[in-house]
Protein backbone atom coordinates (compact mmCIF):
# COMPACT_ATOMS: atom_id res chain seq x y z
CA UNK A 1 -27.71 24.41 21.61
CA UNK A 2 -24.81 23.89 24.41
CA UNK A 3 -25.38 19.89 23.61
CA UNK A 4 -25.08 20.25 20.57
CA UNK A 5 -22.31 22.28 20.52
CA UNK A 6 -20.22 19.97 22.93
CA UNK A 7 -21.62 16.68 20.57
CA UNK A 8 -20.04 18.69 17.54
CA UNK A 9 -16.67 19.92 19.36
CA UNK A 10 -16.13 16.29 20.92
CA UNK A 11 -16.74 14.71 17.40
CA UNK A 12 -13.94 16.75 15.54
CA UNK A 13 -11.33 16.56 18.69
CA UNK A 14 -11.68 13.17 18.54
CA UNK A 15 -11.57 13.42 14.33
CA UNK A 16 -8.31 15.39 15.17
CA UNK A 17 -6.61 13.01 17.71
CA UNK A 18 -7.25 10.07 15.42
CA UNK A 19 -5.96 11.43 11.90
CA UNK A 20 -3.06 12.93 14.47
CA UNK A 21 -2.43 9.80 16.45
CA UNK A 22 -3.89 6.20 14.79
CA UNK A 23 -0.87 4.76 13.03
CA UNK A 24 -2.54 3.42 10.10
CA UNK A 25 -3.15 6.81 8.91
CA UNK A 26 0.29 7.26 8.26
CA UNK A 27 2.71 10.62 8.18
CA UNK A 28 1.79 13.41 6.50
CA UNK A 29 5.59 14.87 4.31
CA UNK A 30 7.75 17.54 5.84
CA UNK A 31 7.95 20.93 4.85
CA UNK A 32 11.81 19.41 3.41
CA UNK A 33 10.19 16.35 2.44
CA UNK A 34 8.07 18.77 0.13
CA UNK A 35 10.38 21.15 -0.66
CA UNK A 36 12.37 17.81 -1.98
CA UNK A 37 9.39 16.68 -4.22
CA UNK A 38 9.23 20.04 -6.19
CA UNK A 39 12.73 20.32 -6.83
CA UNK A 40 12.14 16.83 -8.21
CA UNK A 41 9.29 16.64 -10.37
CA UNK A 42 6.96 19.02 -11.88
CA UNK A 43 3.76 16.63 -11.00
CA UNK A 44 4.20 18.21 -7.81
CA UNK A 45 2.24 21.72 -7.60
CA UNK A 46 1.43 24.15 -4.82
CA UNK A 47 1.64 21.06 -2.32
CA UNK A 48 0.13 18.27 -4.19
CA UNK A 49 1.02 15.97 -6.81
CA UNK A 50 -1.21 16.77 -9.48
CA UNK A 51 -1.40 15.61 -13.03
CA UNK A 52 -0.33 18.25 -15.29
CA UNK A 53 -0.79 16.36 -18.56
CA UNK A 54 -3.65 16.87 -21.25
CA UNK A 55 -6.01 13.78 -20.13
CA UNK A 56 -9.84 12.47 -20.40
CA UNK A 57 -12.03 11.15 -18.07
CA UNK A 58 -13.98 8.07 -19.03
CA UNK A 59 -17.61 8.16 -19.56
CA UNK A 60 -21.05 6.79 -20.38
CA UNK A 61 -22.93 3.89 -18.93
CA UNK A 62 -21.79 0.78 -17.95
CA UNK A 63 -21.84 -1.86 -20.52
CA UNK A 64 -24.75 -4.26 -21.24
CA UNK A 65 -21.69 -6.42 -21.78
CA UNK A 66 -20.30 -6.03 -17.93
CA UNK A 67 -22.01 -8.79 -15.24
CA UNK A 68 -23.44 -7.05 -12.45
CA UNK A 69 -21.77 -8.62 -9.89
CA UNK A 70 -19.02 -6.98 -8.33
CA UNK A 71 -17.75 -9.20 -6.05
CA UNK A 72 -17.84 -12.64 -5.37
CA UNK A 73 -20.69 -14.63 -3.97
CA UNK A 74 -18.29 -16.37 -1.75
CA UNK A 75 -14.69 -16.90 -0.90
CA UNK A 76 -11.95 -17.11 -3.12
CA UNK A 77 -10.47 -20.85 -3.10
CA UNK A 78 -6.26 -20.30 -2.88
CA UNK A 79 -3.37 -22.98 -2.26
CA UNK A 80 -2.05 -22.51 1.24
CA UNK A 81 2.09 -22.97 1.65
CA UNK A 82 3.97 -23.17 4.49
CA UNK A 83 6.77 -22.22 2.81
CA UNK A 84 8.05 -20.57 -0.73
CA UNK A 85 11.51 -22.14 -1.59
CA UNK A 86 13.62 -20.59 -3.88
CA UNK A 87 13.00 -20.89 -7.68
CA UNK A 88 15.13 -21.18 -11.11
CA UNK A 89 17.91 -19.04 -12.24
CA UNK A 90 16.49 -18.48 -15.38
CA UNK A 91 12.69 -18.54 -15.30
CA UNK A 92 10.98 -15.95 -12.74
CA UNK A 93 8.26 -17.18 -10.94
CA UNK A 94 5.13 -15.40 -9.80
CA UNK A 95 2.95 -15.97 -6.43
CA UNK A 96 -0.74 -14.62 -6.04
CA UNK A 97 -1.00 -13.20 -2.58
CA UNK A 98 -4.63 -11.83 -3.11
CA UNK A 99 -5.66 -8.60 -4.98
CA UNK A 100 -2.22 -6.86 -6.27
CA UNK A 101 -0.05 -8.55 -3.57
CA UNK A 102 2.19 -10.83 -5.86
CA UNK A 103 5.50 -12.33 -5.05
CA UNK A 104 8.09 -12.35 -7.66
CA UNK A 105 11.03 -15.02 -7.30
CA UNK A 106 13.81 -15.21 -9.77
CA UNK A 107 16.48 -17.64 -8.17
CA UNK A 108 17.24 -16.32 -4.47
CA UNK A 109 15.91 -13.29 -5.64
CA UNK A 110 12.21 -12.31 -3.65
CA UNK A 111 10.26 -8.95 -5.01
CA UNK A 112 7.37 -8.90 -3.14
CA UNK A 113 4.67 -6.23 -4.37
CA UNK A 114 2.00 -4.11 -2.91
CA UNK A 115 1.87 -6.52 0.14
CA UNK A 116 -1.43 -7.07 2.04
CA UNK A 117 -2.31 -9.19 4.82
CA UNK A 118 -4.85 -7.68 6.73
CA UNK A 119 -8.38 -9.16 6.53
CA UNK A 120 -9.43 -5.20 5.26
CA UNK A 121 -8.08 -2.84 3.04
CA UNK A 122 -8.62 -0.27 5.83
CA UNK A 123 -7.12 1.97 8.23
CA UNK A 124 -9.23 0.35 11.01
CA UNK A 125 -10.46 -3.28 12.09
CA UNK A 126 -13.71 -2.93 11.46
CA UNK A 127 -14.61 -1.24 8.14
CA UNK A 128 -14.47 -2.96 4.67
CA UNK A 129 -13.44 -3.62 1.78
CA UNK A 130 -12.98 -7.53 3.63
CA UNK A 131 -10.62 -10.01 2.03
CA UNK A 132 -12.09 -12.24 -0.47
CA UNK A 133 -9.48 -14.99 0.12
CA UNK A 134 -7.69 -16.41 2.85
CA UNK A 135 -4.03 -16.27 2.87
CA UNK A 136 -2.39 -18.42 0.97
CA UNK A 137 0.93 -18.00 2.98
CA UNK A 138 1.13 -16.14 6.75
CA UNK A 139 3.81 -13.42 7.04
CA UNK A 140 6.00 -14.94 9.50
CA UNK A 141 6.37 -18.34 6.98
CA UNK A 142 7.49 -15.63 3.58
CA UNK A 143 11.38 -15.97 2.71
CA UNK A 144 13.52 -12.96 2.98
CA UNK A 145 12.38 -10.38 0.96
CA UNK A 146 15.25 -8.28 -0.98
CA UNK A 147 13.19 -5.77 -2.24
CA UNK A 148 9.32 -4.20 -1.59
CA UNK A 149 7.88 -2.33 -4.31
CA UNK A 150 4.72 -0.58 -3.44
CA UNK A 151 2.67 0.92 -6.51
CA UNK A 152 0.83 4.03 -4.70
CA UNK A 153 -0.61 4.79 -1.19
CA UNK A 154 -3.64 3.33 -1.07
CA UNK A 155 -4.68 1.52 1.62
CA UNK A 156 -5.34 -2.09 -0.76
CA UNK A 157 -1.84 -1.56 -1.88
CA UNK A 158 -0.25 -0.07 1.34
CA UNK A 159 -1.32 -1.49 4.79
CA UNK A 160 0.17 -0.44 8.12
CA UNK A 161 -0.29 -3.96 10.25
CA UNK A 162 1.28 -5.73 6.76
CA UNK A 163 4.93 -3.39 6.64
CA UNK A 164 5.18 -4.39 10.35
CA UNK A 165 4.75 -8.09 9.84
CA UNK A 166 7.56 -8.24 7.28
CA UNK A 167 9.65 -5.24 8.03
CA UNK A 168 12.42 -7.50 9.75
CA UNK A 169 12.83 -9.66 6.83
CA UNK A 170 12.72 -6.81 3.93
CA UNK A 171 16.06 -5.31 2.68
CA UNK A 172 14.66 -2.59 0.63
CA UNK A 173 11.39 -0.58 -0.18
CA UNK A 174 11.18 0.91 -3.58
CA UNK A 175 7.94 3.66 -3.13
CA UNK A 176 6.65 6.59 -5.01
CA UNK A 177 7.47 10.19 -3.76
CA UNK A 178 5.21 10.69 -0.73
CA UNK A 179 5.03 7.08 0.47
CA UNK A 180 8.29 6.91 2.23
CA UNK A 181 6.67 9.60 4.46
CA UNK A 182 3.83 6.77 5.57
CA UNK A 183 6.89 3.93 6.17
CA UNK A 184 8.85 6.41 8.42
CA UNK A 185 5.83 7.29 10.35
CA UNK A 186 5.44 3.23 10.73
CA UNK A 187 9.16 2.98 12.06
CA UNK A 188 10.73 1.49 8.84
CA UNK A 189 14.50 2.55 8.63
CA UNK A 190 14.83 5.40 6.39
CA UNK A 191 17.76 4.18 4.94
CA UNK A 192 16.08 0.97 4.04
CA UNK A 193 13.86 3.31 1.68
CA UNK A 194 14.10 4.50 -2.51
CA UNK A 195 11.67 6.68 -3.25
CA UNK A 196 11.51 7.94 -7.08
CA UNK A 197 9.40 10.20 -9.24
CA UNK A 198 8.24 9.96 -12.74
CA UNK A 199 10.60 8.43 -14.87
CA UNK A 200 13.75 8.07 -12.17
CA UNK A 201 14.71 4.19 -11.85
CA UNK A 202 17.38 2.69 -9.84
CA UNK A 203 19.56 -0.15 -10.01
């Protein structure tokens, strides 16, 4: 029982030091940072955003329609760059970076979204979901980037290694309430960071 006991205890301290520690975990909001969500929306309720509308969840079987494979049998073929130029004035221009990572040009204007460039959508090296492409364009080689939108905290949306590849070259993060917590954590410059709740926009 005293093995067992130590096996357990040395399981969750080390649980404990590595949702405490590991940087790709990210920061966990302030008591202010909290404080500053409920004064600001009404999604967030007794600590947690939570969605207070009337809502379904989807059910049934999958369809006889739907093909059964969910993901494919090899890799993704993608046009590498080794650079993105800048684009017209008048006609935006759209780059596929790999799942929801898109870069949006309009002149010498660069949006880049939900960037990922990490070979998992993980917090760690070694467990999946793995990249089904390779990258059509390394970090280092992207243009300046005026503004980063991220969608939600999720680690295929939001990736620790990814914000500290491009960090030098971004001007401004546009994130959801709670996410600017994460970039802080990850040394980002607060005052490089918007963060907005339902329905709040910025100019």
């Amino acid at each position: 029982m005293m093995w067992i006991a130590i096996v357990l205890i040395s399981i969750f301290t080390f649980i404990f030091l590595f949702v405490t520690f590991y940087p790709g975990i990210g920061q966990y909001p302030t008591r202010a940072m909290r404080e500053q969500y409920a004064e600001r929306t009404s999604y967030f309720v007794d600590g947690r955003f939570r969605n207070i509308n009337e809502y379904s969840r989807m059910s049934g079987t999958r369809s006889e329609n739907r093909s059964e494979r969910v993901q494919p049998s090899g890799q993704i073929s993608v046009i590498k760059r080794d650079s993105i130029s800048p684009t017209s004035e008048t006609e935006p221009t759209i780059t596929w970076l790999g799942h929801s990572s898109l870069l949006v040009q309009k002149g010498a204007m660069n949006i880049l979204i939900d960037p990922i460039f990490s070979q998992r959508a993980s917090p760690v090296p070694f467990a999946d979901p793995r990249r089904f492409s390779e990258l059509p364009i390394i970090p280092e080689n992207l243009p300046y980037i005026d503004v980063v939108l991220i969608s939600h905290g999720h680690y295929d949306h939001l990736d620790y290694n990814s914000i500290r590849q491009v960090d030098d070259k971004v001007g401004q993060y546009l994130v959801p309430l709670g996410v600017e917590s994460y970039l802080m954590g990850w040394g980002v410059d607060e005052s490089k960071i918007a963060n907005m709740a339902w329905w709040e926009g910025i100019e």
